[in-house]
PDB file of N, CA and C in Angstrom:
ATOM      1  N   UNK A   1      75.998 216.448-114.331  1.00  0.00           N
ATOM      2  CA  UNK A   1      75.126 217.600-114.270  1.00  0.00           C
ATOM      3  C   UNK A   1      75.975 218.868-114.129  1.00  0.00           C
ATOM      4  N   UNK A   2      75.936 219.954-114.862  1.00  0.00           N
ATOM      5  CA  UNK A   2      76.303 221.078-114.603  1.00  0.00           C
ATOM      6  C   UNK A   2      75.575 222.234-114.768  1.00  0.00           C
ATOM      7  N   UNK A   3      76.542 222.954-113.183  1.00  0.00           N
ATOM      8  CA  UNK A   3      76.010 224.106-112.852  1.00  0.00           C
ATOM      9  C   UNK A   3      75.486 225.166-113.690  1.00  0.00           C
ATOM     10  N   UNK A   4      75.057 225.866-113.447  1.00  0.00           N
ATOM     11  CA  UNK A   4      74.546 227.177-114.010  1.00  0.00           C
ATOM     12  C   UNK A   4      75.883 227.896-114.364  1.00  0.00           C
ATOM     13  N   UNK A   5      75.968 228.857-115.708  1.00  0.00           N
ATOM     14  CA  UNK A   5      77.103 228.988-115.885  1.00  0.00           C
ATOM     15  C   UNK A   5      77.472 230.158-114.821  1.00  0.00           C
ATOM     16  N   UNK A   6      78.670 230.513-114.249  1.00  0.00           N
ATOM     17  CA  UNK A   6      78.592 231.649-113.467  1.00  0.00           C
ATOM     18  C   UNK A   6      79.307 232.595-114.256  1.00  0.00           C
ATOM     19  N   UNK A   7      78.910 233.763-113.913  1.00  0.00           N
ATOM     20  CA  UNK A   7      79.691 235.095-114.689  1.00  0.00           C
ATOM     21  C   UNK A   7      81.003 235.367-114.366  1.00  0.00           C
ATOM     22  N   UNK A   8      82.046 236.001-114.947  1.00  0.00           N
ATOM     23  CA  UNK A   8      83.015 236.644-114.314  1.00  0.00           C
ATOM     24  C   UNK A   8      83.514 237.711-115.001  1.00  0.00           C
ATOM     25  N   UNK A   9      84.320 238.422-114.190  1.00  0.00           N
ATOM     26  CA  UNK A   9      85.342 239.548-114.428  1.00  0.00           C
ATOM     27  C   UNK A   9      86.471 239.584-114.677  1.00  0.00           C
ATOM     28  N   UNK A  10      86.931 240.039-115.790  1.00  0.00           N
ATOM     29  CA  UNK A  10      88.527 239.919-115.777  1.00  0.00           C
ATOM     30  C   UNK A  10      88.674 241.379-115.383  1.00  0.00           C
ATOM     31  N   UNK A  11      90.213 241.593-114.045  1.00  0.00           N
ATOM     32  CA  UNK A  11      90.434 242.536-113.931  1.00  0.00           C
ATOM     33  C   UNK A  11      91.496 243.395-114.423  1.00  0.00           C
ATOM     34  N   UNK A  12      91.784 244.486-113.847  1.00  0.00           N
ATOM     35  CA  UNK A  12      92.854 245.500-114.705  1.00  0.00           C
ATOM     36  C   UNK A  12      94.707 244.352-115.003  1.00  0.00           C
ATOM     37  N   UNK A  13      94.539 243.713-114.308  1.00  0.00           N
ATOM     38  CA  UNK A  13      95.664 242.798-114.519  1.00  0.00           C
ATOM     39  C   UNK A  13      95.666 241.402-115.140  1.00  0.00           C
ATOM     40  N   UNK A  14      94.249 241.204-115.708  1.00  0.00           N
ATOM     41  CA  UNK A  14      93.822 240.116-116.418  1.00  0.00           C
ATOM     42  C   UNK A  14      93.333 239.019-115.566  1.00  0.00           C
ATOM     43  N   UNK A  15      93.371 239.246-114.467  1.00  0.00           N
ATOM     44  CA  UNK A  15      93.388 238.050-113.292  1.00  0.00           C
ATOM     45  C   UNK A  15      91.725 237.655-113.394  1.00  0.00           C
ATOM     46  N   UNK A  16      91.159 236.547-113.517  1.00  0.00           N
ATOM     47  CA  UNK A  16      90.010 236.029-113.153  1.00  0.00           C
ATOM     48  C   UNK A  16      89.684 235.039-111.755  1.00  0.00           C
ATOM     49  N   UNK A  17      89.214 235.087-111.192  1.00  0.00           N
ATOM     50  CA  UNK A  17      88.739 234.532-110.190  1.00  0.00           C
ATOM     51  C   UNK A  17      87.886 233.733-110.330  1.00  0.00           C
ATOM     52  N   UNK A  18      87.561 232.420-110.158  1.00  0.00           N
ATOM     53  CA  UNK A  18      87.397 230.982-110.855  1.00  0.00           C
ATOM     54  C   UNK A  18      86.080 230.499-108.738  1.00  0.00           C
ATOM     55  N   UNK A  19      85.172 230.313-109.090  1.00  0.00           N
ATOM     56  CA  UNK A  19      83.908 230.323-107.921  1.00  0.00           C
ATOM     57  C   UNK A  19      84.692 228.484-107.635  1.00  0.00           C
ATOM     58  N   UNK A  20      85.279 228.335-106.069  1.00  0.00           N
ATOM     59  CA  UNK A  20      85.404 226.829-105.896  1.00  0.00           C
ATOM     60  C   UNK A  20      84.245 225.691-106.329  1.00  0.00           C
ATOM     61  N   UNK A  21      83.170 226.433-106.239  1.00  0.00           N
ATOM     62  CA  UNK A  21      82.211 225.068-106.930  1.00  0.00           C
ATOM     63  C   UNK A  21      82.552 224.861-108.555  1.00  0.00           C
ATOM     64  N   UNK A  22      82.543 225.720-109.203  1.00  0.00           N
ATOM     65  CA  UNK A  22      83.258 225.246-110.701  1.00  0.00           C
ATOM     66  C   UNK A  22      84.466 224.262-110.469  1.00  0.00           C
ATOM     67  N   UNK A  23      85.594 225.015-109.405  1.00  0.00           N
ATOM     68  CA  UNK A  23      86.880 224.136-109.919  1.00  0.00           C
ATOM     69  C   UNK A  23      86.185 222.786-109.012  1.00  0.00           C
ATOM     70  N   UNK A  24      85.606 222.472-108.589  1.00  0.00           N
ATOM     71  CA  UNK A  24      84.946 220.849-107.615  1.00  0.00           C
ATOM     72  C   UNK A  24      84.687 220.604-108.814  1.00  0.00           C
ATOM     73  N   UNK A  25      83.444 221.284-109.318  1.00  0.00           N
ATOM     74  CA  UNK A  25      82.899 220.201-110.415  1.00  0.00           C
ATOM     75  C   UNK A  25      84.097 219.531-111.758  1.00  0.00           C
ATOM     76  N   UNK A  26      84.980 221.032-112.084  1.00  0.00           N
ATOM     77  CA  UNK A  26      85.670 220.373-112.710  1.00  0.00           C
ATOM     78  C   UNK A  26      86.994 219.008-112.064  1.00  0.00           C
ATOM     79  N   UNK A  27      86.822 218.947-111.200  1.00  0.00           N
ATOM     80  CA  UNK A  27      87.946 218.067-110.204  1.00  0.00           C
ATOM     81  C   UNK A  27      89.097 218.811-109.933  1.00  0.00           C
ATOM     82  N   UNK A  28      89.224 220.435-109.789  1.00  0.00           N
ATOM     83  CA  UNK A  28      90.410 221.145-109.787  1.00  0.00           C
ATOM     84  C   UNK A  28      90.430 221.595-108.714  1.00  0.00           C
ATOM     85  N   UNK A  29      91.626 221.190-107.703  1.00  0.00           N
ATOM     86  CA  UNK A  29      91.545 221.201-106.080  1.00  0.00           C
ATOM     87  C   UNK A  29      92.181 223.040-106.203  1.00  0.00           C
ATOM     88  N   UNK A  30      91.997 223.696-105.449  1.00  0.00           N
ATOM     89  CA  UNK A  30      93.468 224.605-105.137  1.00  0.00           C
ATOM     90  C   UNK A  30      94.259 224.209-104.712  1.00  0.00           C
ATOM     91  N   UNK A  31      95.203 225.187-105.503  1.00  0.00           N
ATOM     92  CA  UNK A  31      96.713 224.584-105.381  1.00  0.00           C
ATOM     93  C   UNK A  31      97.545 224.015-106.698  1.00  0.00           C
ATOM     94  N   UNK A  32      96.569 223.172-107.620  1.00  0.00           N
ATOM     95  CA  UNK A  32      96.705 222.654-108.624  1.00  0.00           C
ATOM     96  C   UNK A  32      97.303 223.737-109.624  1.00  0.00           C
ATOM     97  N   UNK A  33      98.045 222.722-110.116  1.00  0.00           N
ATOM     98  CA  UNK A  33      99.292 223.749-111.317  1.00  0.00           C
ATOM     99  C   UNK A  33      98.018 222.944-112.485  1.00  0.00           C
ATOM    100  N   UNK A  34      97.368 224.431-113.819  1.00  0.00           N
ATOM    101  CA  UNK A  34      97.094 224.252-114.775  1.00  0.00           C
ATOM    102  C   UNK A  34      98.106 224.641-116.034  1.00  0.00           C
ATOM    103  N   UNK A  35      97.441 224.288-117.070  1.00  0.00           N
ATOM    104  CA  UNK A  35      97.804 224.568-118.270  1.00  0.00           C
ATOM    105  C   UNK A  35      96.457 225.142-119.007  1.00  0.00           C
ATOM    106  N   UNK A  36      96.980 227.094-119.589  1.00  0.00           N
ATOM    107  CA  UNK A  36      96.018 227.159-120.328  1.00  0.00           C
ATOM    108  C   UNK A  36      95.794 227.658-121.619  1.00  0.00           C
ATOM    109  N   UNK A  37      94.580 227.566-122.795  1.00  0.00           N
ATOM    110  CA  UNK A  37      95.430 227.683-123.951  1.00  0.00           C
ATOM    111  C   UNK A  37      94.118 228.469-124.680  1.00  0.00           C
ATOM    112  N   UNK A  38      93.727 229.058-125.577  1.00  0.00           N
ATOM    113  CA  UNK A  38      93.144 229.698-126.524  1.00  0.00           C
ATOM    114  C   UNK A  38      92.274 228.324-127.332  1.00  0.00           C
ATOM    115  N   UNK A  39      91.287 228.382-127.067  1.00  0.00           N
ATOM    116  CA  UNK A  39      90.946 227.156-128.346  1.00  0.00           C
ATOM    117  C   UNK A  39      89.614 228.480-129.250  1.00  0.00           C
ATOM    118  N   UNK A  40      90.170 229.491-129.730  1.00  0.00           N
ATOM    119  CA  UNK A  40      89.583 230.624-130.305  1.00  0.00           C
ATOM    120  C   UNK A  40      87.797 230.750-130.022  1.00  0.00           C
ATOM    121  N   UNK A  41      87.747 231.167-130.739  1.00  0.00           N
ATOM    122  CA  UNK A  41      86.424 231.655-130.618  1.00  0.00           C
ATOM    123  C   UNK A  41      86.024 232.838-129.129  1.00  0.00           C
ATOM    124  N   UNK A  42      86.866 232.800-128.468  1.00  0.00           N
ATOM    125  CA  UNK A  42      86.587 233.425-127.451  1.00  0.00           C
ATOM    126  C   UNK A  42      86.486 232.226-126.067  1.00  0.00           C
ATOM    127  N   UNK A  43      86.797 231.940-126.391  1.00  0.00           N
ATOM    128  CA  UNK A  43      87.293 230.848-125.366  1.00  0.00           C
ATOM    129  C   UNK A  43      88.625 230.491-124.666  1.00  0.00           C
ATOM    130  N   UNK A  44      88.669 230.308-123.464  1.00  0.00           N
ATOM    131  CA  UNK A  44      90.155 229.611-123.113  1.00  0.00           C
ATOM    132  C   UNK A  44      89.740 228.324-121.896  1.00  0.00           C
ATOM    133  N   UNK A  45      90.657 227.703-122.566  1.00  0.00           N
ATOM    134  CA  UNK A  45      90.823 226.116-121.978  1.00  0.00           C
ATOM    135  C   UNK A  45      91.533 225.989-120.854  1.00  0.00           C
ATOM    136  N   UNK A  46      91.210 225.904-119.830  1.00  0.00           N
ATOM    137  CA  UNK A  46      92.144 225.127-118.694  1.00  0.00           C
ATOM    138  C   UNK A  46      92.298 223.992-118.506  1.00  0.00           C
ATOM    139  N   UNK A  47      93.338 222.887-118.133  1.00  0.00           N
ATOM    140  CA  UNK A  47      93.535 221.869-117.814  1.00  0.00           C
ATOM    141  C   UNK A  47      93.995 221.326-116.658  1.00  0.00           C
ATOM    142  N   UNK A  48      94.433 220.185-116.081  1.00  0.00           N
ATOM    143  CA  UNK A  48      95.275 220.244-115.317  1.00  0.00           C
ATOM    144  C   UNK A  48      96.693 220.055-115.669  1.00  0.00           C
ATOM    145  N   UNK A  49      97.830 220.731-115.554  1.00  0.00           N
ATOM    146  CA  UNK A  49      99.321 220.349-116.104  1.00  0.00           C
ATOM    147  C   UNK A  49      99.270 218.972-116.141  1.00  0.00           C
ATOM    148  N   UNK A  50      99.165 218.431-115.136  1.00  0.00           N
ATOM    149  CA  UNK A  50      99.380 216.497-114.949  1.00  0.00           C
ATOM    150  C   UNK A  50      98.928 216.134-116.358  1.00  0.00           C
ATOM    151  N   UNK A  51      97.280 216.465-116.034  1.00  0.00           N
ATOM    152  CA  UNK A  51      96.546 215.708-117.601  1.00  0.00           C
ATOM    153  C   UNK A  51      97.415 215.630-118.977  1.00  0.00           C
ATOM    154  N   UNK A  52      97.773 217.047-118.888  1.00  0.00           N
ATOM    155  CA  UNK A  52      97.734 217.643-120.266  1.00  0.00           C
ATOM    156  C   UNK A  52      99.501 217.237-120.558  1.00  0.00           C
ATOM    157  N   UNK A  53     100.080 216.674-119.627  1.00  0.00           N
ATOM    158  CA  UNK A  53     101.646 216.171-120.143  1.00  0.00           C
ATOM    159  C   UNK A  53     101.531 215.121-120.110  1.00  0.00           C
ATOM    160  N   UNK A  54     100.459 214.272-119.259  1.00  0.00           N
ATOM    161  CA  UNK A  54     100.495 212.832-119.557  1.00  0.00           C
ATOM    162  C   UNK A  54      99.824 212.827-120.890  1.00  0.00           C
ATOM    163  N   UNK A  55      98.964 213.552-121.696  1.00  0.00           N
ATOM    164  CA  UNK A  55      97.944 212.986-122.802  1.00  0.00           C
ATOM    165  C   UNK A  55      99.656 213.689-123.876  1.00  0.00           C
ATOM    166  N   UNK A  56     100.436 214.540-123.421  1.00  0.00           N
ATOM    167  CA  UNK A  56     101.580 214.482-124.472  1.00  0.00           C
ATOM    168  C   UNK A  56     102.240 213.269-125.087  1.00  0.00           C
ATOM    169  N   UNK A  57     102.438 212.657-123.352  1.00  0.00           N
ATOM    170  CA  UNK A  57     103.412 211.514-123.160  1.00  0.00           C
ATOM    171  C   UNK A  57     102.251 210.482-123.881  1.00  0.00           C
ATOM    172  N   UNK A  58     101.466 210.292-124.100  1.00  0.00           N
ATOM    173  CA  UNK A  58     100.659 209.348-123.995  1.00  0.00           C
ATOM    174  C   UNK A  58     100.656 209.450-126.167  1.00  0.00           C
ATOM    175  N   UNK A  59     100.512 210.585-125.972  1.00  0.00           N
ATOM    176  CA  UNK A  59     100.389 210.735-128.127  1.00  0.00           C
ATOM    177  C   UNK A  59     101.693 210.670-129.218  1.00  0.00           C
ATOM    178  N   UNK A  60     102.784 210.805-128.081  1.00  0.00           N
ATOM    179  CA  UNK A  60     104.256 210.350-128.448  1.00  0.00           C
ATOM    180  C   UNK A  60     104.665 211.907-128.999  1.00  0.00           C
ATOM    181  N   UNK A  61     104.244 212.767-128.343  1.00  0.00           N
ATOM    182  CA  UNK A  61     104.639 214.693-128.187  1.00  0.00           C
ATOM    183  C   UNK A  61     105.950 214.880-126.947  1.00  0.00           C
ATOM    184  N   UNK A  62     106.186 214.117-126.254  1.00  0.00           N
ATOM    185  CA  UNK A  62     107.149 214.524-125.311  1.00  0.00           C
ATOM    186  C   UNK A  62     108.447 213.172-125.200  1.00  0.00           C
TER     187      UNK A  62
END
């Protein structure tokens, strides 16, 4: 089930501020090192680093 989407702000330094119930739902503790990337449209992808070097290691990329 997911939340209602919540709004945000990017500020004069690009910085966004991410509501802890999003990063729960997504399983993203603080603290956690991401990886993040453009998948266009106006969108950007976060991951977790872990995930996203094991699915490297895992596709024969690293």
């Amino acid at each position: 089930m997911l939340r209602e989407p919540a709004e945000l702000h990017v500020d004069d330094q690009g910085r966004v501020e991410l509501p802890l119930g999003l990063l729960a739902e997504a399983g993203i503790a603080p603290g956690t090192d991401l990886v993040a990337f453009s998948d266009g449209d106006g969108r950007i992808v976060l991951r977790r680093a872990e995930d996203a070097i094991r699915d490297l290691i895992e596709n024969g990329m690293l």
